[in-house]
N, C-alpha and C. Protein backbone atom coordinates (compact mmCIF):
# COMPACT_ATOMS: atom_id res chain seq x y z
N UNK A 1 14.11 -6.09 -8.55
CA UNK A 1 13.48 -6.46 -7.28
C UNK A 1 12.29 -7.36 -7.56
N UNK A 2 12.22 -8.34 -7.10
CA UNK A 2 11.13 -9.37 -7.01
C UNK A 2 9.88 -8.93 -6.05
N UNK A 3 8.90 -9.19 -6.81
CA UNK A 3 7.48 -8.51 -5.82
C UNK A 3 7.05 -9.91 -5.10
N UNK A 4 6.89 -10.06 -3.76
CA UNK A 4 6.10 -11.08 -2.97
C UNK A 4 4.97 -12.10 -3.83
N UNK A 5 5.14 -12.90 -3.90
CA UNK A 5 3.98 -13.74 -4.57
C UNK A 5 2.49 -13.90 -3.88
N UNK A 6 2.97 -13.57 -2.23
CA UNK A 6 1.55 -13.86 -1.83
C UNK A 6 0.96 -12.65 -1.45
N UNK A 7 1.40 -11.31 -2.45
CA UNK A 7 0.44 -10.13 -2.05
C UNK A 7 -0.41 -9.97 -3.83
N UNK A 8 -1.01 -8.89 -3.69
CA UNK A 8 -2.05 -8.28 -4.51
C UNK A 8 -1.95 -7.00 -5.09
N UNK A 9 -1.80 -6.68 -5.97
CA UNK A 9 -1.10 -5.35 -6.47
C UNK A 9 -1.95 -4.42 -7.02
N UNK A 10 -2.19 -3.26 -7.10
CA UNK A 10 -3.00 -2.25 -7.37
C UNK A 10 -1.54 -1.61 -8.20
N UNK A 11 -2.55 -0.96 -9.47
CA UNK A 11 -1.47 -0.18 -10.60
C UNK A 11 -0.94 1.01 -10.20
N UNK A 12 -1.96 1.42 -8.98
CA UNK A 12 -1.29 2.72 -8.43
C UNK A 12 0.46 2.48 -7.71
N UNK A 13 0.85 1.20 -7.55
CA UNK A 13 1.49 0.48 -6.54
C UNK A 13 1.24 0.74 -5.28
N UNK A 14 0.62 0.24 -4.88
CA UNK A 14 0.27 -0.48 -3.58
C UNK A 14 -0.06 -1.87 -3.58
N UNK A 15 0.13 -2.45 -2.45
CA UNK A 15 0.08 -4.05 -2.18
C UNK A 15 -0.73 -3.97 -1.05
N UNK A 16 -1.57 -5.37 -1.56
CA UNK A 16 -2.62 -5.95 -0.11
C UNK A 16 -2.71 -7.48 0.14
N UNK A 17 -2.01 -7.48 1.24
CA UNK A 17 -1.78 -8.57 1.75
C UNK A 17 -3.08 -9.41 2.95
N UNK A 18 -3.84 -10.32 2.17
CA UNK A 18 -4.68 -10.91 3.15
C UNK A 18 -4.18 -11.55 4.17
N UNK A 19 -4.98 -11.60 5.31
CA UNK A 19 -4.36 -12.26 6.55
C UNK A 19 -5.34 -13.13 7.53
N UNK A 20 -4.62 -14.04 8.32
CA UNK A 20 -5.74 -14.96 8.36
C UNK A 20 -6.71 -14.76 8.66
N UNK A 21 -7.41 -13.55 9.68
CA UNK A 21 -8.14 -13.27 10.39
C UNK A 21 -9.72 -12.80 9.40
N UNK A 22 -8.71 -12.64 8.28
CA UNK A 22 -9.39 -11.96 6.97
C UNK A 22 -9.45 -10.73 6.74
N UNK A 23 -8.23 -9.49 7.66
CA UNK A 23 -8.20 -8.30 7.34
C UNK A 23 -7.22 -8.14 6.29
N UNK A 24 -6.63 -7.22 5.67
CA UNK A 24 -5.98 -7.11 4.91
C UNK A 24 -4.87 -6.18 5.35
N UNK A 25 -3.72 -6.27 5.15
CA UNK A 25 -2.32 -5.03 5.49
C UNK A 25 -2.68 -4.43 4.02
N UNK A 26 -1.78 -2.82 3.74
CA UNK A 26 -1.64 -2.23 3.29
C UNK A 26 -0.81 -1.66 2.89
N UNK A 27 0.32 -1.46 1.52
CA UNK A 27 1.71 -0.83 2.06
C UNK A 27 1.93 -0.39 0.60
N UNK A 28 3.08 -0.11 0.52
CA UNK A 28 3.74 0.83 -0.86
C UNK A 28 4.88 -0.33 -1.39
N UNK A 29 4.62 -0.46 -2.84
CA UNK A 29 5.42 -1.11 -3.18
C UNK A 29 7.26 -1.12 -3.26
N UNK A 30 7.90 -2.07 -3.25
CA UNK A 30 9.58 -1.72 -3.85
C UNK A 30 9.47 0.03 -4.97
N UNK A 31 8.97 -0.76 -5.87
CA UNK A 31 8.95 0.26 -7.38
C UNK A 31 8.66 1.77 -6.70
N UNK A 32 7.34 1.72 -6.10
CA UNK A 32 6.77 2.74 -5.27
C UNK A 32 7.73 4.01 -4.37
N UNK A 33 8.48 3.21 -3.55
CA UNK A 33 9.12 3.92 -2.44
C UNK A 33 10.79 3.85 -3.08
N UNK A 34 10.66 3.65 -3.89
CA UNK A 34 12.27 3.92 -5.29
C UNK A 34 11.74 4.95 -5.99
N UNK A 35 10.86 5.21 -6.38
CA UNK A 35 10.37 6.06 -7.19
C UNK A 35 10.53 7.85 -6.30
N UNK A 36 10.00 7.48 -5.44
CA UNK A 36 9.83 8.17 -4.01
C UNK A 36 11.38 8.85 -3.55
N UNK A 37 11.98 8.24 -3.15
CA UNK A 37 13.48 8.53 -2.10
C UNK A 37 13.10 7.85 -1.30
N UNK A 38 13.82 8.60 -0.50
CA UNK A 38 13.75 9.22 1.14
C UNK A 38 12.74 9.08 1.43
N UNK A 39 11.47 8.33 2.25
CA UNK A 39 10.62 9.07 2.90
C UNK A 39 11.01 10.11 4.10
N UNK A 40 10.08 11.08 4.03
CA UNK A 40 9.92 11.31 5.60
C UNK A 40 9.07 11.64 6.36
N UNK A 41 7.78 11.41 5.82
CA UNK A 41 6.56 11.15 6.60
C UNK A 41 5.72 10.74 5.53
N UNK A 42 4.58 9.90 6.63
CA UNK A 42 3.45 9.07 6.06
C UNK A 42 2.68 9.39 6.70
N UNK A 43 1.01 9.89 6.15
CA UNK A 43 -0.08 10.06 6.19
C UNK A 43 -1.29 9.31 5.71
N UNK A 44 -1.21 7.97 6.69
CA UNK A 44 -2.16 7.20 6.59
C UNK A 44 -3.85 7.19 6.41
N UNK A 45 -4.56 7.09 5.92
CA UNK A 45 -6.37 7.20 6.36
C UNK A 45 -6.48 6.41 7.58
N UNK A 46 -7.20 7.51 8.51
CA UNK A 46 -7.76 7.61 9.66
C UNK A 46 -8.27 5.89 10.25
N UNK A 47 -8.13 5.37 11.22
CA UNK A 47 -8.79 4.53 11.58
C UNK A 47 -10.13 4.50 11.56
N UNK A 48 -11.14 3.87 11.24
CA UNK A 48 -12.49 4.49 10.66
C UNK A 48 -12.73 5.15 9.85
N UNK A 49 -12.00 5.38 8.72
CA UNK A 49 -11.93 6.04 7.51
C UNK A 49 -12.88 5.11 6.46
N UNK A 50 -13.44 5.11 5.32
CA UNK A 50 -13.72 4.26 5.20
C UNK A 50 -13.28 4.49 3.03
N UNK A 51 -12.78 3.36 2.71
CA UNK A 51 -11.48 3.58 1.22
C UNK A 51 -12.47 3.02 -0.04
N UNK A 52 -12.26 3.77 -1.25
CA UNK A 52 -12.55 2.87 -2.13
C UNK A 52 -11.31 2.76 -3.45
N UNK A 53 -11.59 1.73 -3.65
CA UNK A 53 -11.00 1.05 -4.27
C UNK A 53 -10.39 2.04 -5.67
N UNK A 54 -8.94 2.64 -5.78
CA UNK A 54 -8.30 3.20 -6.80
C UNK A 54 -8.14 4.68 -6.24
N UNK A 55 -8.71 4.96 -4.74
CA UNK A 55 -9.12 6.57 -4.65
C UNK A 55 -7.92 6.31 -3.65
N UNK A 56 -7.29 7.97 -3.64
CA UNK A 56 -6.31 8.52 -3.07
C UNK A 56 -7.34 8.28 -1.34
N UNK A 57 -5.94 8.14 -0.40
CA UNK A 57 -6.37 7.54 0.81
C UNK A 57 -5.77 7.91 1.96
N UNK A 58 -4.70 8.57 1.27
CA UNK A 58 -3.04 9.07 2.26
C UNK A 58 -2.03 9.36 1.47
N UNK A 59 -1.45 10.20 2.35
CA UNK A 59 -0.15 10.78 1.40
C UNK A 59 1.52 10.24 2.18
N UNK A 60 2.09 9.95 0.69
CA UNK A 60 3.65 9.83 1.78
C UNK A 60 4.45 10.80 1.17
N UNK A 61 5.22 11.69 1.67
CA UNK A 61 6.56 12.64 1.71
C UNK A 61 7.87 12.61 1.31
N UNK A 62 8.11 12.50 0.33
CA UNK A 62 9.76 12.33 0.77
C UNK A 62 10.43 13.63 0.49
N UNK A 63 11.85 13.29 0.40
CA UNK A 63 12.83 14.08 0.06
C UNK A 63 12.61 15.16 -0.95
N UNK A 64 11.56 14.39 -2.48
CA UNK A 64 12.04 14.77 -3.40
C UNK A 64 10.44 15.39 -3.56
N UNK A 65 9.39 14.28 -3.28
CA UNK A 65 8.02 14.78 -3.49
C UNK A 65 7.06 14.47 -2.37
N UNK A 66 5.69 14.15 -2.92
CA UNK A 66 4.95 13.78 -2.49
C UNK A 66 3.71 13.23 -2.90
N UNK A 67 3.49 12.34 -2.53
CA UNK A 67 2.73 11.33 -3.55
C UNK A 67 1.19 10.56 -3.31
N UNK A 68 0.34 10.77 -3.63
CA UNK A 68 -1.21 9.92 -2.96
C UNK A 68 -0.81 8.65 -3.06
N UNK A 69 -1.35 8.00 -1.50
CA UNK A 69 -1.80 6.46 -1.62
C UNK A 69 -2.98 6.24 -1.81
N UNK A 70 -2.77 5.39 -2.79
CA UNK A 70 -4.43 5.54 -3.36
C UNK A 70 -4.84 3.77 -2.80
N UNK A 71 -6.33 3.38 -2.88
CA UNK A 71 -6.83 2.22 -1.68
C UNK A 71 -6.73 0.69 -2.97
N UNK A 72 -5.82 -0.28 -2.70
CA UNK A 72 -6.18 -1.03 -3.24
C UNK A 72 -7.32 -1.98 -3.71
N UNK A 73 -7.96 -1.71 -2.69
CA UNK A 73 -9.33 -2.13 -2.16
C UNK A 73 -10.45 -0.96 -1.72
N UNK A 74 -11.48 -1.28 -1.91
CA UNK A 74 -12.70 -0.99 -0.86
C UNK A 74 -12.89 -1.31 0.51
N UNK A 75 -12.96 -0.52 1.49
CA UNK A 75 -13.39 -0.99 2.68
C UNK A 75 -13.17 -0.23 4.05
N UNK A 76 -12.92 -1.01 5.55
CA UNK A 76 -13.14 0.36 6.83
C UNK A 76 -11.20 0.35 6.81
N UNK A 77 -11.21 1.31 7.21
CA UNK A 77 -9.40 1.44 7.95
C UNK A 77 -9.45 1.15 9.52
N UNK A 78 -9.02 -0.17 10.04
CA UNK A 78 -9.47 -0.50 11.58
C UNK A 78 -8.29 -0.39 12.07
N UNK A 79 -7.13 -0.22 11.15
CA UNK A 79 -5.77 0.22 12.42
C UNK A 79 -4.69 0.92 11.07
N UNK A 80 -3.89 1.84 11.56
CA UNK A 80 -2.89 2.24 11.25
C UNK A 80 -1.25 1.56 12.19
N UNK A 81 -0.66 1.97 10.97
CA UNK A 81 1.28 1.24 11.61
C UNK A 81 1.51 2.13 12.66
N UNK A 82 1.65 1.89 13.56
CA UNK A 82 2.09 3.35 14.58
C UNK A 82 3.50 3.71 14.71
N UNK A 83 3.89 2.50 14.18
CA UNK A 83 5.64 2.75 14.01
C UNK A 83 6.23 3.59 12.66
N UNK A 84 5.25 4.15 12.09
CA UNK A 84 6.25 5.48 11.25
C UNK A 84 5.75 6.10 11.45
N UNK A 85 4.82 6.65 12.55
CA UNK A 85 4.71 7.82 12.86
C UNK A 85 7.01 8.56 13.25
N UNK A 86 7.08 7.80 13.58
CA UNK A 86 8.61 7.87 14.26
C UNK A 86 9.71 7.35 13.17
N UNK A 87 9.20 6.27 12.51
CA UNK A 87 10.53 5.84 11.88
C UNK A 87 9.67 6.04 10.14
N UNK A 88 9.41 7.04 9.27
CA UNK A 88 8.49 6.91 8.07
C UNK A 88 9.69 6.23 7.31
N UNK A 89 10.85 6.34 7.34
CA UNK A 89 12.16 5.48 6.71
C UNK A 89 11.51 3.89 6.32
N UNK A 90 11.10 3.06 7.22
CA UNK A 90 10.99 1.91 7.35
C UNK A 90 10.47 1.69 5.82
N UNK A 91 9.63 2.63 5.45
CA UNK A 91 8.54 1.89 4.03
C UNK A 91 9.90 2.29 2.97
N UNK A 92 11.10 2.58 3.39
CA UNK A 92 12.06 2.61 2.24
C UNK A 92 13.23 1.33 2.33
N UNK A 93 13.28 1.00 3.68
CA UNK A 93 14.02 -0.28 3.81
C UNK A 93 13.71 -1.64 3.95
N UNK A 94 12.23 -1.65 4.10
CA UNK A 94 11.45 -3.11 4.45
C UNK A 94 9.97 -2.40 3.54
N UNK A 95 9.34 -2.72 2.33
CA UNK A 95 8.24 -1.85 1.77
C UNK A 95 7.52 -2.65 2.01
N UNK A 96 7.55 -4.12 1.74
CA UNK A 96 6.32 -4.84 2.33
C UNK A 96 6.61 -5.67 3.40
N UNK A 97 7.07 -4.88 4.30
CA UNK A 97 7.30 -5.41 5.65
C UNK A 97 6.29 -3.97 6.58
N UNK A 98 6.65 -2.77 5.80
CA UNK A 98 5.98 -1.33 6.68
C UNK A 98 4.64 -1.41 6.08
N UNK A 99 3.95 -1.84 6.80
CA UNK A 99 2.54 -2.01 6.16
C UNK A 99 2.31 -0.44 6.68
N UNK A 100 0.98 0.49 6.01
CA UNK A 100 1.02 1.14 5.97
C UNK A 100 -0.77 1.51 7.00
N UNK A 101 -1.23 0.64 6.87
CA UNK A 101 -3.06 0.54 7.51
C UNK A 101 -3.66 -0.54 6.71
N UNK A 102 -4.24 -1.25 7.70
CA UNK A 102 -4.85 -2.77 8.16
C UNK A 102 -6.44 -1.77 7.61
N UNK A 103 -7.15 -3.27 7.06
CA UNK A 103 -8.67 -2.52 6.60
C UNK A 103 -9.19 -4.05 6.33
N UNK A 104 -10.54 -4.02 6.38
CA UNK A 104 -11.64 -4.82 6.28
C UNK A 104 -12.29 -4.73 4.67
N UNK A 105 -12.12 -5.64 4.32
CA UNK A 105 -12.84 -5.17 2.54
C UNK A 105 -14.42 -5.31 2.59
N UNK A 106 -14.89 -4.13 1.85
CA UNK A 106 -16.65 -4.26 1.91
C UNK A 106 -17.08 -4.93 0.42
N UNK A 107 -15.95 -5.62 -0.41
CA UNK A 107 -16.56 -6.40 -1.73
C UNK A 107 -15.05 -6.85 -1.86
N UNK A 108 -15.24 -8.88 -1.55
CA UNK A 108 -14.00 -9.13 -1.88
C UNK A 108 -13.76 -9.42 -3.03
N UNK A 109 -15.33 -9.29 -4.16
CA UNK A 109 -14.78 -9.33 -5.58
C UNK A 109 -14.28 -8.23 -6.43
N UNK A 110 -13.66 -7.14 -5.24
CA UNK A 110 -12.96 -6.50 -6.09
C UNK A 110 -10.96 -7.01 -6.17
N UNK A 111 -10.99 -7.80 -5.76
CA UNK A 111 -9.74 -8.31 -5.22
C UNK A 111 -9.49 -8.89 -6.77
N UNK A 112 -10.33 -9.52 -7.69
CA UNK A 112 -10.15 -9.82 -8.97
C UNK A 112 -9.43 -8.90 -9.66
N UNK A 113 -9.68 -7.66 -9.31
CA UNK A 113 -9.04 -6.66 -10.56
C UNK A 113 -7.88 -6.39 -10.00
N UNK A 114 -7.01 -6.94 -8.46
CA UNK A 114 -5.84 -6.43 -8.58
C UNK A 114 -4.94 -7.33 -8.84
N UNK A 115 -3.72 -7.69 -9.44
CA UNK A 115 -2.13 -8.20 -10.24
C UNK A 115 -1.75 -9.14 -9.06
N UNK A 116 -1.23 -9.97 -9.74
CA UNK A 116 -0.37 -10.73 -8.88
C UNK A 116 1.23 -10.44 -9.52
N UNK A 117 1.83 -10.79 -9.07
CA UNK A 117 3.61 -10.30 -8.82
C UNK A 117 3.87 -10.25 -10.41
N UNK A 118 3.63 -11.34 -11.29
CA UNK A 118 4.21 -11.27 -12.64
C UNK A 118 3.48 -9.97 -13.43
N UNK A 119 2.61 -10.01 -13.24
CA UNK A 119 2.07 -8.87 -13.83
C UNK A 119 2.02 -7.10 -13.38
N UNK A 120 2.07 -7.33 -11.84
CA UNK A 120 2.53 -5.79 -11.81
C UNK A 120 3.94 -5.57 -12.11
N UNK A 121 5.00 -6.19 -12.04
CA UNK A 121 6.20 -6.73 -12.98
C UNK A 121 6.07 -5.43 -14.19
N UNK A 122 5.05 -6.15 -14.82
CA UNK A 122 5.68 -5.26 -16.12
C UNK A 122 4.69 -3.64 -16.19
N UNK A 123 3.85 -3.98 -15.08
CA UNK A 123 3.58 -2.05 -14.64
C UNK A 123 4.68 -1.47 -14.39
N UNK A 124 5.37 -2.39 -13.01
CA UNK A 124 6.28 -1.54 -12.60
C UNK A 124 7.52 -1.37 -13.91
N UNK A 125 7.66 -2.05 -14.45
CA UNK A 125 8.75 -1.49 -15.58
C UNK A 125 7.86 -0.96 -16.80
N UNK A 126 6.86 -0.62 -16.83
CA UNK A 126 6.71 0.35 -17.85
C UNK A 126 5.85 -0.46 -19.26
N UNK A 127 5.75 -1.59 -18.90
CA UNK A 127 5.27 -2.35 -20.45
C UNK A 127 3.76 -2.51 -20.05
């Protein structure tokens, strides 16, 4: 599976996708939600939550386990996906399409320390 070129990768796998407005999406990688199963529920951080960067943030469920999302970034949580409250499947058939919670970064030089596609590449396989 090929990782998006225009997201940002945290080793925990998670991806953060900037957007024009300058908030950022949030979501679970391919590798991530394979690793996983099945979801069947996601437990996002709170809208007004506020994340730092590598710390557990939310939990997702599946079949088999259950797993921390930990924050690719630092910063506020200003919206959650409201669509897996109902469908938590989605982050297994579209992973960086089910964004997981939208956030505001409070230091965008931490955005340096996360991977771009070739390199979480060989996290996600193990090298």
């Amino acid at each position: 599976m090929s990782h998006p070129e225009n997201l940002k990768y945290h080793p925990s796998h998670t991806w953060l996708k900037m957007e024009a407005d300058g908030t950022c999406a949030v979501g679970i990688t391919h590798h991530a939600q394979e690793q996983l199963g099945d979801v069947v529920y996601v437990e996002p951080p709170a809208a007004g939550a506020t994340v730092k960067q590598g710390e557990a943030c939310g939990v997702i469920e599946s079949v088999k386990t259950a797993a921390d999302v930990h924050a690719p970034a630092s910063g506020i949580v200003i919206a959650v996906n409201p669509a897996l409250a109902d469908a938590p499947e989605a982050v297994n058939t579209d992973p960086y399409g089910a964004w997981l919670f939208r956030m505001t970064l409070s230091d965008r030089a931490e955005l340096a320390a996360l991977l771009d596609a070739a390199a979480y590449e060989k996290v996600a396989q193990g090298q």
